[in-house]
N, C-alpha and C. Protein backbone atom coordinates (compact mmCIF):
# COMPACT_ATOMS: atom_id res chain seq x y z
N UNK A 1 0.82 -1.20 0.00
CA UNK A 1 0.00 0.00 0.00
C UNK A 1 0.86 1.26 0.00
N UNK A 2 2.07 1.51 0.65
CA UNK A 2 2.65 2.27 0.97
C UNK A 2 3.86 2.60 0.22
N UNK A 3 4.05 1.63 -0.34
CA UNK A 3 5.34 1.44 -1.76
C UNK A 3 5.46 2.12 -2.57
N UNK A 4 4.05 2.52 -3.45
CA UNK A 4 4.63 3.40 -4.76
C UNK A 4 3.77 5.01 -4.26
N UNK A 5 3.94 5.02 -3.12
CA UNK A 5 3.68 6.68 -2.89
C UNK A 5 3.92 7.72 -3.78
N UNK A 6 5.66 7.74 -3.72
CA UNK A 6 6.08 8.81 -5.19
C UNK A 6 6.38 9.91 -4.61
N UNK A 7 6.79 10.87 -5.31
CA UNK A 7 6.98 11.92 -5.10
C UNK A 7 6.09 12.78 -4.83
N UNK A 8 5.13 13.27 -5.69
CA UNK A 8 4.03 13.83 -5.69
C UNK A 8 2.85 13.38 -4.48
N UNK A 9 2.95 12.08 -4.18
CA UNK A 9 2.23 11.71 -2.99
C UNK A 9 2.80 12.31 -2.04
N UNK A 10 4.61 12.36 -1.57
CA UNK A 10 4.64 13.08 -0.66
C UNK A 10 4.28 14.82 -0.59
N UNK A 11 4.31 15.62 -1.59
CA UNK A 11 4.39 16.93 -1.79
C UNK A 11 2.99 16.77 -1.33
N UNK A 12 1.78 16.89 -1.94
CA UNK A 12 0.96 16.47 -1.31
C UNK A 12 0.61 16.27 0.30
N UNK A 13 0.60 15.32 1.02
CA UNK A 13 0.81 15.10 2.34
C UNK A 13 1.66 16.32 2.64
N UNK A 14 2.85 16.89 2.53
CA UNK A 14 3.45 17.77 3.15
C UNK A 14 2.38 18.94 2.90
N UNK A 15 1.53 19.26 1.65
CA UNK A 15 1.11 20.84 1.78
C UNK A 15 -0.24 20.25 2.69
N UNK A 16 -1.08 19.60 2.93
CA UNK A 16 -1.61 19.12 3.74
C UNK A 16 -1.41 19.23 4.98
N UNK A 17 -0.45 18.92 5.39
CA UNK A 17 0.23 19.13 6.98
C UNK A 17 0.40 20.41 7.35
N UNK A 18 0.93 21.09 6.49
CA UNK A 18 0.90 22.74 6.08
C UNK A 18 -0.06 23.67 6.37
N UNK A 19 -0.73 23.19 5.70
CA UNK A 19 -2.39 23.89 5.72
C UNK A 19 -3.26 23.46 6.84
N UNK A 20 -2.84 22.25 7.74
CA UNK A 20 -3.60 22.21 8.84
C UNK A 20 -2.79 22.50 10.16
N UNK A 21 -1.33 22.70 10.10
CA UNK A 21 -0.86 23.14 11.31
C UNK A 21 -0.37 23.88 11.13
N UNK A 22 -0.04 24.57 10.06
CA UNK A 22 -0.07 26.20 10.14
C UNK A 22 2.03 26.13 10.22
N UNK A 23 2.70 26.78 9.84
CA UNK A 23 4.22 27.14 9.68
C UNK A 23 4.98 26.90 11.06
N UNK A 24 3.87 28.04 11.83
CA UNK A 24 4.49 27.79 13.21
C UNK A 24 4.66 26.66 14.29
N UNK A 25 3.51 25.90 14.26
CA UNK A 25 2.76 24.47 14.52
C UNK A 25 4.09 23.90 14.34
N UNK A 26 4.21 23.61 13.11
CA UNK A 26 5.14 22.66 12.86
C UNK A 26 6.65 23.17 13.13
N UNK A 27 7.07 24.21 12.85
CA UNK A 27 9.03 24.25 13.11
C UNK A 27 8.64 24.39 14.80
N UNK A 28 8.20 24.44 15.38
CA UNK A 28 7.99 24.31 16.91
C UNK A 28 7.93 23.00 16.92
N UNK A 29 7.16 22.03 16.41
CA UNK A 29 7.26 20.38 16.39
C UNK A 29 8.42 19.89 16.22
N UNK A 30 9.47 20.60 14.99
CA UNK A 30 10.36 19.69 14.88
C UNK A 30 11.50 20.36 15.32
N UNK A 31 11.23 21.23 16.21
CA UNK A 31 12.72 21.84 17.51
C UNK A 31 12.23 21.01 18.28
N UNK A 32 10.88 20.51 18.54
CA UNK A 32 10.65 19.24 20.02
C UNK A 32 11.39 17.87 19.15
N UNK A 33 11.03 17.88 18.40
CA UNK A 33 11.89 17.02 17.61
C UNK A 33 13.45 16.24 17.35
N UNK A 34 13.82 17.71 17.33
CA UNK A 34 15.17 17.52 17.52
C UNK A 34 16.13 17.60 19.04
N UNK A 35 15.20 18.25 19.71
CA UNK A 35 15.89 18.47 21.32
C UNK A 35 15.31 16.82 21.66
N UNK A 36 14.65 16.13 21.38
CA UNK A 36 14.42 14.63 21.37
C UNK A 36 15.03 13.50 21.40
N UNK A 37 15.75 13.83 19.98
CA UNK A 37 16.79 13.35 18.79
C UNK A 37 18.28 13.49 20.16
N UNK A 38 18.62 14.38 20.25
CA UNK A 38 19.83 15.12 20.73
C UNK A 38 19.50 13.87 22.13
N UNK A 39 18.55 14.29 22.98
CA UNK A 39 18.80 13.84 24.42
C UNK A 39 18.63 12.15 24.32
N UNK A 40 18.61 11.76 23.55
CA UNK A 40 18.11 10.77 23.17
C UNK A 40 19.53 9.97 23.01
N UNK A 41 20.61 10.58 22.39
CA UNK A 41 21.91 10.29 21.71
C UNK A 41 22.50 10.19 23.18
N UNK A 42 22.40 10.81 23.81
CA UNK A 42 23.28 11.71 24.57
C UNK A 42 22.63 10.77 25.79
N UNK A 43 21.99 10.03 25.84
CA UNK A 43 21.80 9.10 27.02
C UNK A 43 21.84 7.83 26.44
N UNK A 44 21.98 7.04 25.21
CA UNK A 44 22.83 5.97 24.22
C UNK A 44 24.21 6.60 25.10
N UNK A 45 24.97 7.69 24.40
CA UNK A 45 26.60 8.11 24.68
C UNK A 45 27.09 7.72 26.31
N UNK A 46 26.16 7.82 27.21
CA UNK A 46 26.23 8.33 28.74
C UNK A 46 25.97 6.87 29.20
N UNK A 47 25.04 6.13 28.37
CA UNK A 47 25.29 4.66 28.98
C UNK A 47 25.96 4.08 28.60
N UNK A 48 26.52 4.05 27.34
CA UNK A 48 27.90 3.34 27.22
C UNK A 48 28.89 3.44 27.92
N UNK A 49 29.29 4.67 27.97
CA UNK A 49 30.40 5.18 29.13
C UNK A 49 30.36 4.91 30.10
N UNK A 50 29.07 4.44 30.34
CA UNK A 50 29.02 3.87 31.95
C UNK A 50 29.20 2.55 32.05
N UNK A 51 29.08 1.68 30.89
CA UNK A 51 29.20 0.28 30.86
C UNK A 51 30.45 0.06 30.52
N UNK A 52 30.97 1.06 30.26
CA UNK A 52 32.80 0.75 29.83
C UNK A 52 33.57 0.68 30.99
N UNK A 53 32.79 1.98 31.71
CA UNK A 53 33.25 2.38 32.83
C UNK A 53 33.22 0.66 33.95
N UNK A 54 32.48 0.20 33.97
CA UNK A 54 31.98 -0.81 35.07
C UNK A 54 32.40 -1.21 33.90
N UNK A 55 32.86 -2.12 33.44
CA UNK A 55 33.64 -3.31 32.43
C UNK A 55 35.29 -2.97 33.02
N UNK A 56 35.79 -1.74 32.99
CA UNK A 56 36.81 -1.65 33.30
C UNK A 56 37.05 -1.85 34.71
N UNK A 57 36.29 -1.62 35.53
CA UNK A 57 36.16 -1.83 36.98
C UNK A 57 36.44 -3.29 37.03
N UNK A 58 35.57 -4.20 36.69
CA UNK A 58 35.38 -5.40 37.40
C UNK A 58 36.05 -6.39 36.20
N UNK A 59 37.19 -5.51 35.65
CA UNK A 59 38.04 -6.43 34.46
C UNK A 59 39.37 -6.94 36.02
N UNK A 60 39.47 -8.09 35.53
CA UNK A 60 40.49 -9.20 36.72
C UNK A 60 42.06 -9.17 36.01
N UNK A 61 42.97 -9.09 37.09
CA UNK A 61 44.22 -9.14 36.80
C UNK A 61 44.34 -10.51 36.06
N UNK A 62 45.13 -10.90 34.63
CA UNK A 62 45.21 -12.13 34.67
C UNK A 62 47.04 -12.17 34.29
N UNK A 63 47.95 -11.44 34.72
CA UNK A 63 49.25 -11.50 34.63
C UNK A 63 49.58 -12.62 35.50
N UNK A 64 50.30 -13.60 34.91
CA UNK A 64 50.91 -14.67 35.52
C UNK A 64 51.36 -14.27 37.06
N UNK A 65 51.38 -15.60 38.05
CA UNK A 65 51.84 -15.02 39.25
C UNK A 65 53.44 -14.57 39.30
N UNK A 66 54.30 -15.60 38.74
CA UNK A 66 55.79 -15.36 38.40
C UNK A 66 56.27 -13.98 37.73
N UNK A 67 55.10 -13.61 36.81
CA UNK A 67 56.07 -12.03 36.60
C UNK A 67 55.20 -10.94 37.36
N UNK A 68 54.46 -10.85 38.19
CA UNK A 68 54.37 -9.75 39.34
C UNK A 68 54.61 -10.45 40.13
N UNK A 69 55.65 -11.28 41.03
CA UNK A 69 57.05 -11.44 41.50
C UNK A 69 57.77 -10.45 41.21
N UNK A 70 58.33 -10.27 39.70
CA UNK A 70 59.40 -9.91 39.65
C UNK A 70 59.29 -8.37 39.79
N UNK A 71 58.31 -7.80 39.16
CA UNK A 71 57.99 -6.49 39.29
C UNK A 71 57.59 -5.39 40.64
């Protein structure tokens, strides 16, 4: 159903959206949009770092016992 939309199907739908939420409506939608997008990344970024973080924590010495002897 959704496959041969086209070009013109979207232009369409976009002046549609246009005409019912008005210019302002919408670039206000898609700054919520993007401050979304952003915090969204940025707590992906913040949990990794934290799982690296605790990976590196609870990573185990495995240097032979004989050479931290010597060191």
């Amino acid at each position: 159903m959704l496959n041969n939309i086209g070009l013109p199907g979207l232009l369409l739908i976009a002046v549609v959206v246009l005409v019912l939420f008005g210019r302002g409506k919408i670039s206000s939608l898609m700054g919520e949009v993007g401050k979304g997008i952003t915090a969204f990344k940025k707590g992906v970024s913040d949990s990794t770092e934290e799982l690296e973080e605790e990976k590196a924590a609870t990573a185990r010495d495995v240097t032979p016992e004989e050479t931290k002897d010597k060191v």
